[in-house]
Protein backbone atom coordinates (compact mmCIF):
# COMPACT_ATOMS: atom_id res chain seq x y z
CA UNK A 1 146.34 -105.52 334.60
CA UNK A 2 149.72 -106.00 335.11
CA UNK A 3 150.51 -102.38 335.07
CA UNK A 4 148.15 -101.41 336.65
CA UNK A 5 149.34 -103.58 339.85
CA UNK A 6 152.18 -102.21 338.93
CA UNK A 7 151.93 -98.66 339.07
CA UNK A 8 149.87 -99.58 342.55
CA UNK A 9 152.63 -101.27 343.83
CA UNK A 10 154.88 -98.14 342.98
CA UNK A 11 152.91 -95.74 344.57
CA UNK A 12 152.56 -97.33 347.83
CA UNK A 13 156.45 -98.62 348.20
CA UNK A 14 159.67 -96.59 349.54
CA UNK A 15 161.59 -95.24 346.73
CA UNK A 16 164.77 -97.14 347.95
CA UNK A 17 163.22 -100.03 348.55
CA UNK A 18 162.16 -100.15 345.41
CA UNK A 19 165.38 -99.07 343.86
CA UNK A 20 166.79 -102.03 345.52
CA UNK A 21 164.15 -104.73 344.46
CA UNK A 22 165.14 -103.28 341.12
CA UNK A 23 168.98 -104.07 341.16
CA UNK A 24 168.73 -107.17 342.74
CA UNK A 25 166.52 -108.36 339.81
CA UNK A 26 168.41 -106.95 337.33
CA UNK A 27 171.14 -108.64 338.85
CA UNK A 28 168.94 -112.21 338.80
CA UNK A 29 168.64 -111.07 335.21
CA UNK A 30 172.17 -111.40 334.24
CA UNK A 31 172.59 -114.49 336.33
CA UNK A 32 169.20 -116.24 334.72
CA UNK A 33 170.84 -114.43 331.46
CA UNK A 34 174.48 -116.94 331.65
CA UNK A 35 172.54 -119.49 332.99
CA UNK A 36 169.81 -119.64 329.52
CA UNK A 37 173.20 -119.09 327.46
CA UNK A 38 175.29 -122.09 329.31
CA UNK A 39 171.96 -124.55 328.36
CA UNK A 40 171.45 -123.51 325.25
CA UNK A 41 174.82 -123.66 324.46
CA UNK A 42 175.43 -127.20 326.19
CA UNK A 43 172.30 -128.27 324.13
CA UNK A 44 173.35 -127.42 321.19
CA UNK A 45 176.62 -129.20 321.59
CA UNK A 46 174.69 -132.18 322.33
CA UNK A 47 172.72 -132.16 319.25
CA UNK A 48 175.77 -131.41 317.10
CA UNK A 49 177.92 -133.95 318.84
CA UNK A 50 174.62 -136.65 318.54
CA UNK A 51 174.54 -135.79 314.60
CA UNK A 52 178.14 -136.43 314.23
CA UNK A 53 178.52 -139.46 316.02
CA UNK A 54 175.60 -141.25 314.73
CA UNK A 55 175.84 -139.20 310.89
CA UNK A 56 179.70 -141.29 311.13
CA UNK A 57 178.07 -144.57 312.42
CA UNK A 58 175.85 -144.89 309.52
CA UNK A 59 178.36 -143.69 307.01
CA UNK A 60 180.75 -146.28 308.06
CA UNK A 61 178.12 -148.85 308.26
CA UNK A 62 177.26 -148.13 305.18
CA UNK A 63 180.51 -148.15 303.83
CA UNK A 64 181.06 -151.76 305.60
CA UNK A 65 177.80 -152.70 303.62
CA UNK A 66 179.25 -151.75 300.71
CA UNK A 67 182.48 -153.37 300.80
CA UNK A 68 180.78 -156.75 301.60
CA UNK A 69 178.49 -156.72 298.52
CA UNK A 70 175.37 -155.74 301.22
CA UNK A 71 172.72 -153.68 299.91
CA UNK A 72 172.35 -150.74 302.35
CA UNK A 73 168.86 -148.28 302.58
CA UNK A 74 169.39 -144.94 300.87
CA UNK A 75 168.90 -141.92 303.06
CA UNK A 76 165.38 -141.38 301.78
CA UNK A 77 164.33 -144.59 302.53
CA UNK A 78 165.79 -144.87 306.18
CA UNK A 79 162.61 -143.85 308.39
CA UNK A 80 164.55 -144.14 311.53
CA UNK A 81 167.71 -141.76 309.79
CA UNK A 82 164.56 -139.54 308.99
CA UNK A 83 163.27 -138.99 312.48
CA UNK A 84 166.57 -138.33 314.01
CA UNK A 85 167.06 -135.94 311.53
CA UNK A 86 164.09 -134.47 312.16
CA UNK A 87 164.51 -134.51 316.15
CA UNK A 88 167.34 -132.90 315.84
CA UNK A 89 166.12 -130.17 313.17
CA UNK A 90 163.35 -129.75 315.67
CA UNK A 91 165.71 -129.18 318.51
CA UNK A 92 167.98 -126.57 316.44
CA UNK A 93 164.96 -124.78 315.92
CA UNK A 94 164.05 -125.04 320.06
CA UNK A 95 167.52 -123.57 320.55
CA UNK A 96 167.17 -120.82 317.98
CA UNK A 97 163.60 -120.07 319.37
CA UNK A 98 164.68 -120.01 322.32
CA UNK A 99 167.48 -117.60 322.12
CA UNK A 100 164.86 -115.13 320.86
CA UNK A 101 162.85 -115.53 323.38
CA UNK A 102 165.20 -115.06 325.54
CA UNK A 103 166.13 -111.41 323.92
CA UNK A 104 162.39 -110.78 324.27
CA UNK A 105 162.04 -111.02 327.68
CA UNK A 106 165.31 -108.74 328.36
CA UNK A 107 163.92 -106.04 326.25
CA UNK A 108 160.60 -106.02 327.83
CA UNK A 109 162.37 -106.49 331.43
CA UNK A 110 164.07 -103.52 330.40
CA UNK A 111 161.22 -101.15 329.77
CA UNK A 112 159.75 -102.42 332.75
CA UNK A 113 162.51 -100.99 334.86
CA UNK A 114 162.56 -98.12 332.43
CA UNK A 115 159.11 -97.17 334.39
């Protein structure tokens, strides 16, 4: 369907028009292109910076625990250590997706200006 409208489109349009439309989107493309990079990257800073400031924290609570003679929960036992650990697992894997995603729709936006 989408080709189809397409190849419609195409037919009907001036050729420099068109050529036009298609350098000022692939133009938008590398823009969008830094743009999805910058986030990504700023989110994954986030997450690492999150997991090392509150990965610390615990460690030197613990440690604090320890030194006072108070009992401190294990890793495995920690539900709320658990979650964040899995939040931020869970927004790796977002950030990984993501960047293959974002490959995706270059490639495709490629053959479509290959037509």
């Amino acid at each position: 369907m989408v080709q189809h409208r397409l190849e419609k489109e195409f037919q009907q349009e001036n050729p420099m028009k068109l050529l036009s439309r298609i350098k000022k989107v692939q133009e938008d493309l590398l823009t969008l292109k830094e743009q999805c990079h910058e986030l990504l990257k700023a989110k994954q800073d986030l997450i690492d910076k999150a997991r090392t400031t509150l990965v610390g924290k615990r460690t030197l609570l613990q440690q604090m625990q320890a030194s006072v003679g108070i009992p401190f929960i294990s890793d495995s036992d920690d539900s709320a250590f658990a979650n964040f650990n899995q939040i931020v697992d869970e927004g790796e894997a977002q950030v990984r997706s993501k960047t293959v995603i974002r490959h995706e729709i270059i490639s495709l936006f490629a053959i479509l200006v290959s037509y």
